[in-house]
Each structure stands twice: as structure tokens, then as C-alpha cells.
Protein backbone atom coordinates (compact mmCIF):
# COMPACT_ATOMS: atom_id res chain seq x y z
CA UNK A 1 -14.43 -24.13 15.15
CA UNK A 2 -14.09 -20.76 13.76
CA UNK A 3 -14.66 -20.14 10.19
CA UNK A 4 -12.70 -17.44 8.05
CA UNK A 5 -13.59 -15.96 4.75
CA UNK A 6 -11.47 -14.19 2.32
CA UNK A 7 -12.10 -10.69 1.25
CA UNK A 8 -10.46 -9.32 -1.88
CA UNK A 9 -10.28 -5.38 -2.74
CA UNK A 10 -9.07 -3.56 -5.84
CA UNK A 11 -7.15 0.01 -5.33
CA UNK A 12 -7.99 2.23 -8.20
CA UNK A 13 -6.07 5.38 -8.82
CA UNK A 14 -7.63 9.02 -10.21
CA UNK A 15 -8.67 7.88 -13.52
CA UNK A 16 -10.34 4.51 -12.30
CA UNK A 17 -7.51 2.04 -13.63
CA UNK A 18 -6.64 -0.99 -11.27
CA UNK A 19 -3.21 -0.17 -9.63
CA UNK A 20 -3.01 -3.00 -7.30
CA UNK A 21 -5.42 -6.07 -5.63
CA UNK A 22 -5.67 -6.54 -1.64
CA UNK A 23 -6.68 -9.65 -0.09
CA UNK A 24 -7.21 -10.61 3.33
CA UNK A 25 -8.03 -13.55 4.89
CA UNK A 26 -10.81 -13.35 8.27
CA UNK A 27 -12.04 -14.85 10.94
CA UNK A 28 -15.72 -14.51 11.57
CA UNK A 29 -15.91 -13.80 14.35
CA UNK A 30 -19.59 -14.30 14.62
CA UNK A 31 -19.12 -17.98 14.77
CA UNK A 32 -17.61 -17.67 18.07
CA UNK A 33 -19.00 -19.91 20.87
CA UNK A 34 -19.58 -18.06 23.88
CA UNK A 35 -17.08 -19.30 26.99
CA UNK A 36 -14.26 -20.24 24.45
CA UNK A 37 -12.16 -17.54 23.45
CA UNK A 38 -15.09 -14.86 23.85
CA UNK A 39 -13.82 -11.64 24.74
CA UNK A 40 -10.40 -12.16 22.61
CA UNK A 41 -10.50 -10.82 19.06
CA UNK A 42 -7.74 -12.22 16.51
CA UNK A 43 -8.00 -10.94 13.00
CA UNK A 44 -5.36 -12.51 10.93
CA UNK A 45 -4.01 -11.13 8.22
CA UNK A 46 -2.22 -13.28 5.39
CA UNK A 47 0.94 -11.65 3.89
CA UNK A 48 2.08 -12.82 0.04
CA UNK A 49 5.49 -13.64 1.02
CA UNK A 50 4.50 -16.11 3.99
CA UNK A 51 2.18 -17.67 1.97
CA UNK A 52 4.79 -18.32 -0.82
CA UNK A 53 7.15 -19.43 1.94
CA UNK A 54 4.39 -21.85 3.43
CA UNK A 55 3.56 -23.48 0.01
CA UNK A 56 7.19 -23.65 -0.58
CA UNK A 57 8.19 -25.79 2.82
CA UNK A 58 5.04 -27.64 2.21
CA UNK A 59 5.66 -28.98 -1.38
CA UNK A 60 9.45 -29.29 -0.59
CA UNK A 61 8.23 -31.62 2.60
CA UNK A 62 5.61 -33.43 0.04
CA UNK A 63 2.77 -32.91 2.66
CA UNK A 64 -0.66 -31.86 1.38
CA UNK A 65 -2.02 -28.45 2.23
CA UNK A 66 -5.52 -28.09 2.88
């Protein structure tokens, strides 16, 4: 199993004042076990609006999310 980790950013503009946040979620790759899915690289990064549309179907569905 290959773990991810999430990695959050803050833009700043000229003067220093937040303008927006970034987030990303990652694989680490690091974890990888050599023989299974070695030499491919898959960085995944998740965008707000599938996110909302994933919790969405999920809650409309009543599943649990984890």
C-alpha cells in the first residue's frame, strides 16, 4: 500500500496578504515496493470541484467515506 500526504500552500501577492490557498493531495512515492508498480510514477492531484462532486454522490448514496 502506498501512502499519500496532503500538502497545503498559501499564494501571497506584493504586499504579503493571502490571495488564495493550494492544496494537493500525494503519493509518496517512497513507500513504493520494489517489483510492484516501480518504474511508474502517478502523482494525483485532487481538484475542489471533484471532491465536492464525490462527497455529494457519496452522502446522496448514504455510504461512508473514509
Amino acid at each position: 500500500m502506498i501512502g499519500t500526504k496532503w500538502v497545503f500552500r498559501n499564494k501571497l501577492d506584493t504586499f504579503g496578504i493571502v490571495t488564495r490557498n493550494k492544496t494537493r493531495l500525494l503519493v509518496k512515492e517512497y513507500n513504493q515496493e520494489k517489483g510492484i508498480y516501480f518504474d511508474e510514477i502517478f502523482i494525483p492531484i485532487a481538484i475542489l470541484e471533484a471532491m465536492c462532486i464525490l462527497l455529494i454522490f457519496v452522502s446522496h448514496m448514504d455510504n461512508k467515506l473514509f
